[in-house]
Protein backbone atom coordinates (compact mmCIF):
# COMPACT_ATOMS: atom_id res chain seq x y z
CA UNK A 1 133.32 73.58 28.46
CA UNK A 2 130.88 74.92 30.60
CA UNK A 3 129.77 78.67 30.23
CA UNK A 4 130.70 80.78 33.40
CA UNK A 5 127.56 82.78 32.88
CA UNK A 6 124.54 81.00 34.84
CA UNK A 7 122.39 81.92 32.38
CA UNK A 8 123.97 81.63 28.87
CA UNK A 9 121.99 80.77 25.75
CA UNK A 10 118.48 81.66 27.85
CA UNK A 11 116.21 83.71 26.58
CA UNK A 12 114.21 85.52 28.46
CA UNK A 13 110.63 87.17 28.09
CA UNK A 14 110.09 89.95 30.13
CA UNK A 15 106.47 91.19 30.20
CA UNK A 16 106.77 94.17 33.23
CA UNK A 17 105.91 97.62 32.11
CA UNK A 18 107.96 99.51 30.31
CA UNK A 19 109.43 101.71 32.38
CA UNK A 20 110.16 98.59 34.99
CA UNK A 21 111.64 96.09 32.35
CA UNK A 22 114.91 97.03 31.95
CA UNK A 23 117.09 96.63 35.40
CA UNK A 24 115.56 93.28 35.00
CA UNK A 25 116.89 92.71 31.57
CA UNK A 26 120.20 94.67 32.77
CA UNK A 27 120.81 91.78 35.69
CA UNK A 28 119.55 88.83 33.28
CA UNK A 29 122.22 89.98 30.30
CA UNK A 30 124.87 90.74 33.40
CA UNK A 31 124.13 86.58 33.59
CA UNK A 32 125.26 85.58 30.10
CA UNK A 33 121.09 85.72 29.05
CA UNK A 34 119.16 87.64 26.04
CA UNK A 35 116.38 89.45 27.25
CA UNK A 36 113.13 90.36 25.33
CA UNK A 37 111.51 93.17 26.95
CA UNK A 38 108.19 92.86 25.77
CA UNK A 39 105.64 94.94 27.97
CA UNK A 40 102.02 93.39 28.15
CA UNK A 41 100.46 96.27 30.84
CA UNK A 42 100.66 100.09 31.42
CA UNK A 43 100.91 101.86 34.20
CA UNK A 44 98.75 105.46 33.33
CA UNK A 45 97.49 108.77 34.80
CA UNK A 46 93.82 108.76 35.86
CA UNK A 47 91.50 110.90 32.99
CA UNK A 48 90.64 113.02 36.58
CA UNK A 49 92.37 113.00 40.02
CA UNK A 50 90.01 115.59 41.64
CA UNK A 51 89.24 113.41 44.12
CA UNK A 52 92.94 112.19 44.92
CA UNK A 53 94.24 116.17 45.17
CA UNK A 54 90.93 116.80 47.46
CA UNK A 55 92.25 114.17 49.53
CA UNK A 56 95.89 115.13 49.86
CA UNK A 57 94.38 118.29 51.44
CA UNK A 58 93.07 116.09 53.94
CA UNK A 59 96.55 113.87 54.64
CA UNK A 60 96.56 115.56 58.48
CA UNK A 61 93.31 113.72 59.33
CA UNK A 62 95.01 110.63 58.66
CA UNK A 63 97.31 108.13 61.51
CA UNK A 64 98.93 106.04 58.78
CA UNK A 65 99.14 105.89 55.01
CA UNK A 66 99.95 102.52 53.14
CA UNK A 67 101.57 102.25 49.44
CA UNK A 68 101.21 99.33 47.32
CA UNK A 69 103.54 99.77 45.14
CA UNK A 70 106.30 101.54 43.46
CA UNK A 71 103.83 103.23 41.31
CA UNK A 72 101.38 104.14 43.76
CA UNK A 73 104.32 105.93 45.63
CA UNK A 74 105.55 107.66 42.00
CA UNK A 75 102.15 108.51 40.77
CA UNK A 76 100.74 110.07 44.69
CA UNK A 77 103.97 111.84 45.90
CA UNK A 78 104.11 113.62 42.07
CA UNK A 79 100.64 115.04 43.08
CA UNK A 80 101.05 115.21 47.12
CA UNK A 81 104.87 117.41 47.11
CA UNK A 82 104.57 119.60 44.78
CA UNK A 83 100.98 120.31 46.93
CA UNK A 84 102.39 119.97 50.17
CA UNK A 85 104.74 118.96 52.77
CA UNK A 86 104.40 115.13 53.81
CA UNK A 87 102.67 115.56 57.61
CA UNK A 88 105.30 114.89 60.39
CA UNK A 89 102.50 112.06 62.27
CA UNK A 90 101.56 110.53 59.67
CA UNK A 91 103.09 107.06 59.57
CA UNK A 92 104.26 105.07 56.34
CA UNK A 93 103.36 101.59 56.01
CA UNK A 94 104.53 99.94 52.88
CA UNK A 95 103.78 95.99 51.17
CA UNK A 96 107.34 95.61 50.51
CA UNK A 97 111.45 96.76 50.50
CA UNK A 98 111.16 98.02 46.74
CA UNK A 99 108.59 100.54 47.14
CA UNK A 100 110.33 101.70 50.40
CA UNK A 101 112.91 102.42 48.01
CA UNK A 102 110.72 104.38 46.14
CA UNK A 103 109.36 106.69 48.69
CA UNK A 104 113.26 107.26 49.95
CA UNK A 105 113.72 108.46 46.04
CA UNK A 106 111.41 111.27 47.68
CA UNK A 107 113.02 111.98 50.90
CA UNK A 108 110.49 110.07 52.94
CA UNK A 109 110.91 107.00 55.45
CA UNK A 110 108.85 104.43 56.08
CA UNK A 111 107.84 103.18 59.43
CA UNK A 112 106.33 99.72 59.04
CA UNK A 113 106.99 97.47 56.54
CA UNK A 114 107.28 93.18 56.59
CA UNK A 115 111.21 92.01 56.66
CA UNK A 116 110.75 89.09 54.65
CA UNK A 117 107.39 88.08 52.94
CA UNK A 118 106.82 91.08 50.75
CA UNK A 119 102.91 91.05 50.32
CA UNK A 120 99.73 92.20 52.13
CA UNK A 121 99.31 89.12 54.19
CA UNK A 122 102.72 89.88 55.59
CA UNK A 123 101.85 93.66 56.56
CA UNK A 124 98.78 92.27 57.86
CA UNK A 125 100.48 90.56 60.41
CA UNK A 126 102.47 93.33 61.91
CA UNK A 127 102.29 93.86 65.40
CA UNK A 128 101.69 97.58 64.14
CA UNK A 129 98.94 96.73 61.85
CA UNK A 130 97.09 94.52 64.45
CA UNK A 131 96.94 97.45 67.57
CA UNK A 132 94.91 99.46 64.63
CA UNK A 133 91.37 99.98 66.03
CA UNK A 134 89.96 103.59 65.48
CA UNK A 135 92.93 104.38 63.18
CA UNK A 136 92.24 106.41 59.81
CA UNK A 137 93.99 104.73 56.98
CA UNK A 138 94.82 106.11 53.41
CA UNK A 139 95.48 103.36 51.01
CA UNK A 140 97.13 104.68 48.35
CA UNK A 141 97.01 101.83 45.15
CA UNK A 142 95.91 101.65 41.68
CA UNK A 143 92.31 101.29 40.25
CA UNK A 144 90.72 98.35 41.36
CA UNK A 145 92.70 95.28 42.99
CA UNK A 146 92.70 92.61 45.73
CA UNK A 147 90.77 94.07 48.70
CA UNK A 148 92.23 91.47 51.42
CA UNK A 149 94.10 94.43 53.26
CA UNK A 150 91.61 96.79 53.14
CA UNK A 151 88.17 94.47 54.31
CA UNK A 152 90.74 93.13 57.02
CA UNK A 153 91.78 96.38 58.36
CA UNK A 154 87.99 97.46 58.76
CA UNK A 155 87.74 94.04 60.68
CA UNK A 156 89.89 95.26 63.01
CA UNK A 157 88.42 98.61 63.41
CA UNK A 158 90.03 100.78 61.32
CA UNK A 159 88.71 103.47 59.24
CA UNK A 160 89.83 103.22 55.70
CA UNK A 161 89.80 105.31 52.30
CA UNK A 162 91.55 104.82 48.87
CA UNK A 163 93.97 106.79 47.32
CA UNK A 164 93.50 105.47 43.63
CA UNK A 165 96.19 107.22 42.22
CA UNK A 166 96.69 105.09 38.42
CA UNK A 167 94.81 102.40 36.45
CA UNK A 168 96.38 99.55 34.62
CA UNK A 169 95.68 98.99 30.95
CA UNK A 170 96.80 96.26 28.53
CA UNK A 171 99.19 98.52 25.96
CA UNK A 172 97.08 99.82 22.54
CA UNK A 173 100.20 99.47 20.78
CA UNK A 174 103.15 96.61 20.90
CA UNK A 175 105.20 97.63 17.61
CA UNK A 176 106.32 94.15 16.13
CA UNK A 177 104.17 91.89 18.35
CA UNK A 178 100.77 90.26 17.38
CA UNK A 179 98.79 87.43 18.31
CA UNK A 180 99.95 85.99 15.44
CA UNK A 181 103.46 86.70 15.78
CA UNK A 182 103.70 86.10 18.91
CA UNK A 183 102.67 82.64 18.94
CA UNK A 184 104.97 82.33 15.97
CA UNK A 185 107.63 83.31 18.25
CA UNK A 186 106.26 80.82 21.12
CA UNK A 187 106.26 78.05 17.96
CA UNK A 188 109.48 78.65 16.72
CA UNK A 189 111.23 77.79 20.49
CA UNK A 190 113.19 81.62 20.31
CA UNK A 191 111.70 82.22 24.09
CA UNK A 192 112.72 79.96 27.08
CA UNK A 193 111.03 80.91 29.89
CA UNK A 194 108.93 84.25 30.74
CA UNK A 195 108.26 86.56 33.57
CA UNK A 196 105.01 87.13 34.93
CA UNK A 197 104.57 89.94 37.75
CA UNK A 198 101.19 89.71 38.57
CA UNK A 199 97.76 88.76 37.72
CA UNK A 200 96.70 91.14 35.28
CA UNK A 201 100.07 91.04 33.17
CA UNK A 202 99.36 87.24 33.15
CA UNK A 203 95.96 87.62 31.81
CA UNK A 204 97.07 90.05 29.06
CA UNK A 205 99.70 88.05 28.06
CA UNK A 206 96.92 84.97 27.62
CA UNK A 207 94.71 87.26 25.84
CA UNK A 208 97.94 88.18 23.67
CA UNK A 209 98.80 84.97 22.76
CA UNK A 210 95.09 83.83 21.23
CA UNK A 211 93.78 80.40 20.74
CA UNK A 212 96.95 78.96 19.13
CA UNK A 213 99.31 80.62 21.45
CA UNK A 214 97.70 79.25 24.83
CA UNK A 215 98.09 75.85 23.94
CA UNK A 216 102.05 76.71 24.11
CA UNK A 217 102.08 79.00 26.83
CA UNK A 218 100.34 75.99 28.85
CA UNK A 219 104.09 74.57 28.24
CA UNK A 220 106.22 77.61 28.44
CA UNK A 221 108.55 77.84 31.94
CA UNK A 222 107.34 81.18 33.75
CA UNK A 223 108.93 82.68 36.29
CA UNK A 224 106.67 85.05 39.00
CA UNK A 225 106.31 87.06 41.78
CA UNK A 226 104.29 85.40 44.00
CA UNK A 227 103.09 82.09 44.67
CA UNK A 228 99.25 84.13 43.76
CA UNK A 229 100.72 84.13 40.35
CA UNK A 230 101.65 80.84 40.14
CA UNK A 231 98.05 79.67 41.15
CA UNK A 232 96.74 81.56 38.61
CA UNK A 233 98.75 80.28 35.87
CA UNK A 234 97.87 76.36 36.96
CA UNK A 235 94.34 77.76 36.82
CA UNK A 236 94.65 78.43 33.47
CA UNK A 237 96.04 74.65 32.76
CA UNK A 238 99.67 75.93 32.75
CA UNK A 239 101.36 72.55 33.17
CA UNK A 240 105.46 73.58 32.40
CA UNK A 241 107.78 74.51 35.72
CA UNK A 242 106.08 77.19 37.42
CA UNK A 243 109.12 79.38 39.63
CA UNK A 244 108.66 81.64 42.14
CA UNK A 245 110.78 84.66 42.85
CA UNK A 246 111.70 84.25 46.60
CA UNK A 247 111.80 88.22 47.21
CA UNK A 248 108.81 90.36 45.22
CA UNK A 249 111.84 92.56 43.39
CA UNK A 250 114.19 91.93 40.96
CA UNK A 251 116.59 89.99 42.36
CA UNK A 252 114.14 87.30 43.14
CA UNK A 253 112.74 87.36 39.66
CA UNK A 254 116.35 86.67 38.37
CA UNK A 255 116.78 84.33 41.29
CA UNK A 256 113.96 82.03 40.37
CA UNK A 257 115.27 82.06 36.68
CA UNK A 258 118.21 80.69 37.60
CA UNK A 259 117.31 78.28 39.76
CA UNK A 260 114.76 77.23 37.03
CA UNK A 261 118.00 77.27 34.52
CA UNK A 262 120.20 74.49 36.89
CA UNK A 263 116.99 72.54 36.44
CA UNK A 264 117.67 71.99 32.56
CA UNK A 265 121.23 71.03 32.62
């Protein structure tokens, strides 16, 4: 008899940071699956935000802010509130509906962000974020990353600063898990499909897994965030199923699982 629960007798890598992982593994176990949380990048303070706290006391100069992410919205409004209050003009613009979520954790709306496509080309193509000449943007965003929003936003005549507010590091110390072990794990078939959430969690992951381990991840089902992701891992010769979350959150990851899952019966 067939199981009730979509997902039974799937097991499930999950690679987000630690303090991310588990409503994912709560809705994938809600769905008859195991889940592995198994965190391949961290999410940590800067050695020295000096020039982050000498720029919150410069928030008034700005017309509209932009968060990244969840974490960018954690790690600047734990520096910005205690500080200061938020300033009444300056506008909110956010990549996506989870890290609006975030910022109403802290009392504060957002004014632009896309309704569907949850991703920088999608902001980009706001009516808001197109009437944006002579505007002075704060990007606030982790060290480093894709600089699409930012070079296109000077294009159009904005005036733009980052706000790096956390850098993302592959984790020193993963108690039970080795490159060795790992791709003993891979070997041994325990893991049916894994989720990837970006780039740099996919590249740790590979670096993880060593020689040996590649050559099976090349076959392993993953299912990501975006369709960046997914080009990335057929870069790197993945040649398994490849599924894509249809919404960057939670419910897409565990949405393209499942659709993945119908796909073996």
């Amino acid at each position: 008899m067939k199981s009730v629960f979509p997902l039974a007798d799937t097991v499930v890598l999950v690679t987000r940071p630690a303090h991310q992982a588990q409503p994912l593994c709560a809705l994938i176990e809600a769905e008859g699956g195991r889940a592995i949380a198994f965190p391949v990048l961290e999410i940590q303070d800067l050695p020295d935000n000096s020039a982050v706290v000498r720029l919150v006391e410069r928030l008034d100069e700005f017309d509209i802010a932009i968060f990244i992410s969840a974490n960018a919205v954690t790690k600047a409004m734990d520096l910005i509130l205690p500080r200061r209050d938020w300033p009444s003009h300056l506008q909110i613009a956010v990549v996506g509906a989870r890290t609006a979520g975030a910022l109403q954790e802290y009392g504060v709306m957002v004014d632009i962000c896309p309704e569907e496509k949850f991703n920088s080309e999608a902001l980009l193509a706001l009516p808001e974020m197109c009437a944006i000449k002579n505007k002075k943007v704060v990007i606030f965003r982790g060290e480093g990353g894709r600089e699409l929003l930012a070079d296109t936003l000077r294009q159009r005549g904005a005036d733009i600063e980052y706000a790096e507010v956390y850098r993302r590091s592959k984790p020193v110390d993963m108690p039970g898990y080795t490159s060795l072990n790992f791709a003993e794990l891979l070997a041994a078939g325990k893991i049916n499909i894994i989720v990837v959430t970006s780039n740099e969690s996919l590249r740790n992951l590979w670096e993880l897994a060593g020689s040996a381990g590649q050559e099976m991840l090349k076959h392993m089902p993953l299912a990501v965030m975006s369709a960046r992701i997914a080009a990335t891992a057929q870069g790197l010769g993945v040649t398994s199923p490849v599924s894509v979350a249809p919404e960057a959150n939670d419910d897409g990851l565990l949405a393209a699982i499942k659709a993945w899952r119908i796909t073996q019966e």
